[in-house]
Protein backbone atom coordinates (compact mmCIF):
# COMPACT_ATOMS: atom_id res chain seq x y z
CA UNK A 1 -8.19 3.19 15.11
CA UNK A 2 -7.81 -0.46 14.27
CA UNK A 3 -10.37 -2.80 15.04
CA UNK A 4 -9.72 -5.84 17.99
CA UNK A 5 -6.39 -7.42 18.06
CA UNK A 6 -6.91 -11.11 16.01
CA UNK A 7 -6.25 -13.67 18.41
CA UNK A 8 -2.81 -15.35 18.74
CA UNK A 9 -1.41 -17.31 15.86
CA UNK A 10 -0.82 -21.30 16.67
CA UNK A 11 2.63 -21.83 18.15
CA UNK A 12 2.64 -18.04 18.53
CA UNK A 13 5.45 -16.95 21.00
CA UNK A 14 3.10 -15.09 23.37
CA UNK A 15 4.95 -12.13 24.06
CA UNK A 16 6.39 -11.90 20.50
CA UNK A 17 3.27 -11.78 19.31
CA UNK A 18 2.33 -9.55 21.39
CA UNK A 19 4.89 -6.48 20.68
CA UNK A 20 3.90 -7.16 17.00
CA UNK A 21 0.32 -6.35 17.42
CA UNK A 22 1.16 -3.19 19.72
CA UNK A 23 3.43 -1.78 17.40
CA UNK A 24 1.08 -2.50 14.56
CA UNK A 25 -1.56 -0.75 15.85
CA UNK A 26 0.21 2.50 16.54
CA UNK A 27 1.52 2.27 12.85
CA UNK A 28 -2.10 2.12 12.04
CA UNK A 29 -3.52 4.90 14.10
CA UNK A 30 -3.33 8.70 12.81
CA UNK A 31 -2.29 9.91 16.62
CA UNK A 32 -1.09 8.69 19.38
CA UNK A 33 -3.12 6.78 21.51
CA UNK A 34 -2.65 6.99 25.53
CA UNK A 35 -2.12 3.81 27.58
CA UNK A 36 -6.09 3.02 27.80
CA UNK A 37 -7.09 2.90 24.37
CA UNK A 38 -4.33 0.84 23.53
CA UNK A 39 -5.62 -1.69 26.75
CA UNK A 40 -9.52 -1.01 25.11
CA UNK A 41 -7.90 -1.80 21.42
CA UNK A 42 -5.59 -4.95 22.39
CA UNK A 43 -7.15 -6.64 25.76
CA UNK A 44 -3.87 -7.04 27.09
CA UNK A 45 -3.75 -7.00 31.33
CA UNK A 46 -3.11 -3.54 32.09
CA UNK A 47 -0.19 -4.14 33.83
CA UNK A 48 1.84 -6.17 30.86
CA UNK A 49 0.70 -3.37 28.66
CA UNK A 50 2.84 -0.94 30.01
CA UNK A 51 5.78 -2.80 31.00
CA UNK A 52 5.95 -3.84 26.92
CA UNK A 53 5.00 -0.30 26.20
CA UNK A 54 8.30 0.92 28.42
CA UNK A 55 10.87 -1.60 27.01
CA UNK A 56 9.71 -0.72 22.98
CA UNK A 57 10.12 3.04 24.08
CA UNK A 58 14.08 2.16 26.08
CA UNK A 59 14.56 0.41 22.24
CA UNK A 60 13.59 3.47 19.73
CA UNK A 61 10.18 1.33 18.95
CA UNK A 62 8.10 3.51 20.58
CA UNK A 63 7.79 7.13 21.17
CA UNK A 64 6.27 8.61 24.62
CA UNK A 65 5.15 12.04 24.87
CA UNK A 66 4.84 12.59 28.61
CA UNK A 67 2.58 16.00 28.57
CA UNK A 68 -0.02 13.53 27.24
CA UNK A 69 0.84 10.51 28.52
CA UNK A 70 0.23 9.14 24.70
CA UNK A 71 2.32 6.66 22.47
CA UNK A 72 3.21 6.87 18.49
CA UNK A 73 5.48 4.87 16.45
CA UNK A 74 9.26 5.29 17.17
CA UNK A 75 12.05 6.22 14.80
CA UNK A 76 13.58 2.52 14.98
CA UNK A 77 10.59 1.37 12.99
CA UNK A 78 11.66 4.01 10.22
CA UNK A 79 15.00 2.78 10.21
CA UNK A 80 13.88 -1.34 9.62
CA UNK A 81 11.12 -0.29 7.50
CA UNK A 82 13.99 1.79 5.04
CA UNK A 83 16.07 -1.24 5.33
CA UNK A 84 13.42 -3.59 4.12
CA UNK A 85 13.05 -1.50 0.91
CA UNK A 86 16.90 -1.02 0.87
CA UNK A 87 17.32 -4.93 0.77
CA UNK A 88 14.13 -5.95 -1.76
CA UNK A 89 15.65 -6.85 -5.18
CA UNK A 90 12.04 -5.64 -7.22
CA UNK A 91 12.54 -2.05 -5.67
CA UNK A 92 16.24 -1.55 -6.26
CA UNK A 93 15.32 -2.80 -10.20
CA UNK A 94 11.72 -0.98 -10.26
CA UNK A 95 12.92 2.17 -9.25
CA UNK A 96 15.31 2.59 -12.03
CA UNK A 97 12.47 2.08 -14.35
CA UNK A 98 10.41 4.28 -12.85
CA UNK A 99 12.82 7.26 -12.75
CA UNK A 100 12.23 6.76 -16.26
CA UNK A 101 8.69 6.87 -16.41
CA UNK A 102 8.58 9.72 -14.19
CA UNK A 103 11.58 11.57 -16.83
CA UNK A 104 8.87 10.90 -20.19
CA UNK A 105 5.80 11.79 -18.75
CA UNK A 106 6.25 13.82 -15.88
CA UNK A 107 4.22 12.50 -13.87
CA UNK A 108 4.03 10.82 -10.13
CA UNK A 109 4.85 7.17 -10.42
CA UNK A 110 3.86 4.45 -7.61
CA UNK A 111 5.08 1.40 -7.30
CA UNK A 112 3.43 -0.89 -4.98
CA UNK A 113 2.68 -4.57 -3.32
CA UNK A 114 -0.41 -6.62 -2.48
CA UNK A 115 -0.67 -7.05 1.03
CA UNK A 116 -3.52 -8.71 2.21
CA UNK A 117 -6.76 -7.19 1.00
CA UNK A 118 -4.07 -3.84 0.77
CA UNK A 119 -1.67 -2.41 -1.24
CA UNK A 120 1.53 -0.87 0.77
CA UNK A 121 3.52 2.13 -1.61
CA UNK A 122 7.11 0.63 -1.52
CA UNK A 123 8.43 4.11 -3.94
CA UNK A 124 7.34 6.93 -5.50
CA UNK A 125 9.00 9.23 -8.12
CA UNK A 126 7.11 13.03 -8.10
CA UNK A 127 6.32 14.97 -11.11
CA UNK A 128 8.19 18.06 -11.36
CA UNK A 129 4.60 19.92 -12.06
CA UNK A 130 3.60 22.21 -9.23
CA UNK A 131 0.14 20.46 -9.10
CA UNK A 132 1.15 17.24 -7.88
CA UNK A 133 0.55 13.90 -6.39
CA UNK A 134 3.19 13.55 -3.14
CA UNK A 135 5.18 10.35 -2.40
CA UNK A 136 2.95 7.82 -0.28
CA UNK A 137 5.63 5.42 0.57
CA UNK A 138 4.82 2.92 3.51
CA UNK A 139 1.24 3.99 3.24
CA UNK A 140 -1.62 1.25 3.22
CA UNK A 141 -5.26 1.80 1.22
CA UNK A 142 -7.46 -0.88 0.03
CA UNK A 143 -6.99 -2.41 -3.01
CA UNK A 144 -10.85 -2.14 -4.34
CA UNK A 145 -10.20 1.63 -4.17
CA UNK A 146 -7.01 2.17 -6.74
CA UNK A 147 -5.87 1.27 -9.72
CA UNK A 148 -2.49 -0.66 -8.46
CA UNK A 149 -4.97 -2.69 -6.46
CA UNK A 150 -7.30 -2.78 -9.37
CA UNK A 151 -4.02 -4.79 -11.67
CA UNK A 152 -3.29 -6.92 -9.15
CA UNK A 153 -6.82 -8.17 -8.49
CA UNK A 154 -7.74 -8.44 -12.11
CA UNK A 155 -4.54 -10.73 -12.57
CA UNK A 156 -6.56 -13.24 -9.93
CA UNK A 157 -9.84 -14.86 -10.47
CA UNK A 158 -12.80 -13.60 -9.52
CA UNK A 159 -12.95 -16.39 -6.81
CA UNK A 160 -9.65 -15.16 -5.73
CA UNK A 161 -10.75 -11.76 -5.36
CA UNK A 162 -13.49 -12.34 -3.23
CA UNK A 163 -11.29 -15.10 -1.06
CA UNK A 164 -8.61 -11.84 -0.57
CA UNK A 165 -11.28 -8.86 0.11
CA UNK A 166 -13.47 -8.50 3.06
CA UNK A 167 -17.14 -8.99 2.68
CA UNK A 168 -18.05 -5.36 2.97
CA UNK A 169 -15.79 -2.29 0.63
CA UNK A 170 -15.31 0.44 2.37
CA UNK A 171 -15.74 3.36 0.36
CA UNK A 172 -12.56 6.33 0.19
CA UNK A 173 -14.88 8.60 -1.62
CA UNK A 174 -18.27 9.25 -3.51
CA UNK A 175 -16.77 7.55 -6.40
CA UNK A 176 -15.42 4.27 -4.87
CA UNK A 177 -16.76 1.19 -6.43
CA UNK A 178 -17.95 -0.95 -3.52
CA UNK A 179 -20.84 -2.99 -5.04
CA UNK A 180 -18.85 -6.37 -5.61
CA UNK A 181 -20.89 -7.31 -9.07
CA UNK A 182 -19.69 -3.88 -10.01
CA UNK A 183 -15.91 -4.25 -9.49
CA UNK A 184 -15.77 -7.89 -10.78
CA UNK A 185 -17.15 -6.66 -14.28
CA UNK A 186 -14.92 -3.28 -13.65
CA UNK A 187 -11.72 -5.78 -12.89
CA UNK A 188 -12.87 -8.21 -16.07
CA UNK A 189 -12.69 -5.41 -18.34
CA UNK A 190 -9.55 -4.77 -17.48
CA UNK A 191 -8.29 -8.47 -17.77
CA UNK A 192 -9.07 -7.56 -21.31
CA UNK A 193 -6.86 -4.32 -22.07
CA UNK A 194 -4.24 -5.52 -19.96
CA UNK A 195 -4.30 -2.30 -17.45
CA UNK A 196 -6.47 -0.44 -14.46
CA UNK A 197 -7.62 2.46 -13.67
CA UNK A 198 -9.30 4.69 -11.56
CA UNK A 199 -10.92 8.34 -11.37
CA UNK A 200 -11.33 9.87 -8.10
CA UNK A 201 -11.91 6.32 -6.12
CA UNK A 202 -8.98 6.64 -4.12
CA UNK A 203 -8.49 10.43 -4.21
CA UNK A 204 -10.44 13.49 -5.84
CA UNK A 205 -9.63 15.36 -8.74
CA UNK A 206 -6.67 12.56 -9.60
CA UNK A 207 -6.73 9.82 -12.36
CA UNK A 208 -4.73 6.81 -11.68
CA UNK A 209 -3.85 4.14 -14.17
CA UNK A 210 -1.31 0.64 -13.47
CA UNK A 211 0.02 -1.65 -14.23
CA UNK A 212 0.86 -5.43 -12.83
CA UNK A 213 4.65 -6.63 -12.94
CA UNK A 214 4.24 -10.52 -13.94
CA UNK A 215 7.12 -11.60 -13.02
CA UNK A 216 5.87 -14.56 -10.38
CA UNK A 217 2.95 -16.26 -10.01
CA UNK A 218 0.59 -14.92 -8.43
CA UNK A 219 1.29 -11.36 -9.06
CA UNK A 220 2.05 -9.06 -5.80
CA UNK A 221 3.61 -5.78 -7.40
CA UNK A 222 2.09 -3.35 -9.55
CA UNK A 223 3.28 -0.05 -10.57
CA UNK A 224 0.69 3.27 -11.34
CA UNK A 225 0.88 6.81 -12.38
CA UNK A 226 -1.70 9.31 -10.65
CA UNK A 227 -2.59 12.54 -13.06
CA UNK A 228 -4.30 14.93 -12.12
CA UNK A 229 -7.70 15.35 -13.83
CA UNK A 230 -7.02 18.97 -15.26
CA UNK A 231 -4.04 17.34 -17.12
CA UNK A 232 -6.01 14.07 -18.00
CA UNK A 233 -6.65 14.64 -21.74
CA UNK A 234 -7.10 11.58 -24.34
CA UNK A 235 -3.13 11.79 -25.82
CA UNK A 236 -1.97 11.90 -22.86
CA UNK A 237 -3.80 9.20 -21.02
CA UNK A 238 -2.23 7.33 -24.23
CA UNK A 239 1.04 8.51 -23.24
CA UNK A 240 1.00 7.28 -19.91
CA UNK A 241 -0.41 3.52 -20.46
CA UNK A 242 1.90 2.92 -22.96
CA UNK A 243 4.95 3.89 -20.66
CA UNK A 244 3.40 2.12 -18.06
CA UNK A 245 2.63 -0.94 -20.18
CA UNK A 246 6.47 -0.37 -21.53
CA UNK A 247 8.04 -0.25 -17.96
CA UNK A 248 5.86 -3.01 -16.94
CA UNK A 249 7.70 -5.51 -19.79
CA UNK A 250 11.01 -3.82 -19.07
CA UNK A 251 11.33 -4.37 -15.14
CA UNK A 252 9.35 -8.03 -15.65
CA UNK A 253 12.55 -8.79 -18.03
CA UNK A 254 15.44 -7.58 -16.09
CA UNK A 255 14.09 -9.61 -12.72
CA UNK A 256 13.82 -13.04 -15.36
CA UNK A 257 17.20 -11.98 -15.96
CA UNK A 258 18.44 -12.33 -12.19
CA UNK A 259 16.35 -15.23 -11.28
CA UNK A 260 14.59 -12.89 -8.95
């Protein structure tokens, strides 16, 4: 669960605003949630709750499972969410890359966007090893906690970064760095070699180094390659920053190249 709805934006249209909120807490819950805990969740009167929860399920925004009286995300949130990555110019030019990537290394490649104090997977490309790190497209984690966070946060300041994360870091597991003196000399260090990574902060047994794509100012893409830690030796952590660090000048050169 999500914690309270933020109040309305200024010159927010009310009931816009609204159906935005709903459906972004059911993105963000892992179940469905039954007409109470969304009321509990968004403070909404009861009674405008459910007739906004009965038009988003007549539209394909919302899905109702009447056995349990409980609401998820609908399939027409699939569909705009596929279109959004259908229409952005840095996936359809990243992913080419990154097919590449995936082809010398074998490896899983991410690529991914700052969002907030977030990073949201826009693609993945899977290893062909059996032991393998699964697409997480669409999926949100904290930036503190992986390495494509990690590049984008090192390409700010370190007033920056504290401006963009909250005030407490939430840890993903025993080896997330949460202690804010810690990070900022983690992300300066990494100012300096031009990469980040991560082992088992954001997931066990996997290494994850990545890479930012500089191709605006400021920085809001970053692409990564997770390894497991049974494959992580010294050549081939070597093997995988330098095709990261190679993709990362290819894909900045063909956007420059389309004014993107």
């Amino acid at each position: 669960m999500t914690g309270p709805a933020s109040p309305a934006r200024p010159n927010a249209v009310k009931s816009a605003d609204r159906t935005v909120e709903l459906l972004e807490v059911l993105s963000a819950s892992d179940r469905p949630l039954t007409l109470t805990e969304l009321h509990r969740e968004l403070s909404y009167p009861k009674s405008s709750l459910y007739m906004l929860l009965q038009t988003l399920v007549a539209r394909g925004w919302v899905e109702l499972d009447p056995t349990r009286g409980t609401y998820g995300i609908g399939v027409r949130a699939l569909l705009v969410g596929t279109s959004y990555l259908d229409h952005d110019p840095v996936v359809q030019v990243a992913i080419r890359v990154m097919e590449q990537v995936r082809r010398e290394i074998n490896e899983t490649v991410h690529l991914a966007r700052l969002d907030g104090a977030d990073v949201v997977y826009l693609a993945s490309r899977e290893s062909e090893h059996h032991l393998r790190v699964v697409s997480r497209v669409g999926r949100r984690l904290p930036a503190h906690s992986t390495s494509l966070g990690k590049a984008l946060l090192a390409a700010r300041t370190p007033a920056e970064v504290d401006a963009i994360l909250p005030a407490r870091l939430t840890p993903l597991t025993p080896n997330t760095i949460i202690e804010r003196p810690a990070l900022h000399a983690q992300l300066a260090g990494f100012r300096a070699v031009g990469y980040a990574h991560e082992r088992e902060e954001n997931t066990p047994g996997l290494g994850c180094f990545a890479v930012a794509l500089p191709y605006r100012n400021p920085v809001l893409d970053a692409m990564s390659c997770s390894v497991p830690l049974g494959r992580l030796d010294p050549d081939h952590e070597r093997q995988v920053v330098e095709a990261l660090l190679h993709a990362a000048r290819t894909i900045t050169e063909l956007l420059r190249q389309f004014g993107r």
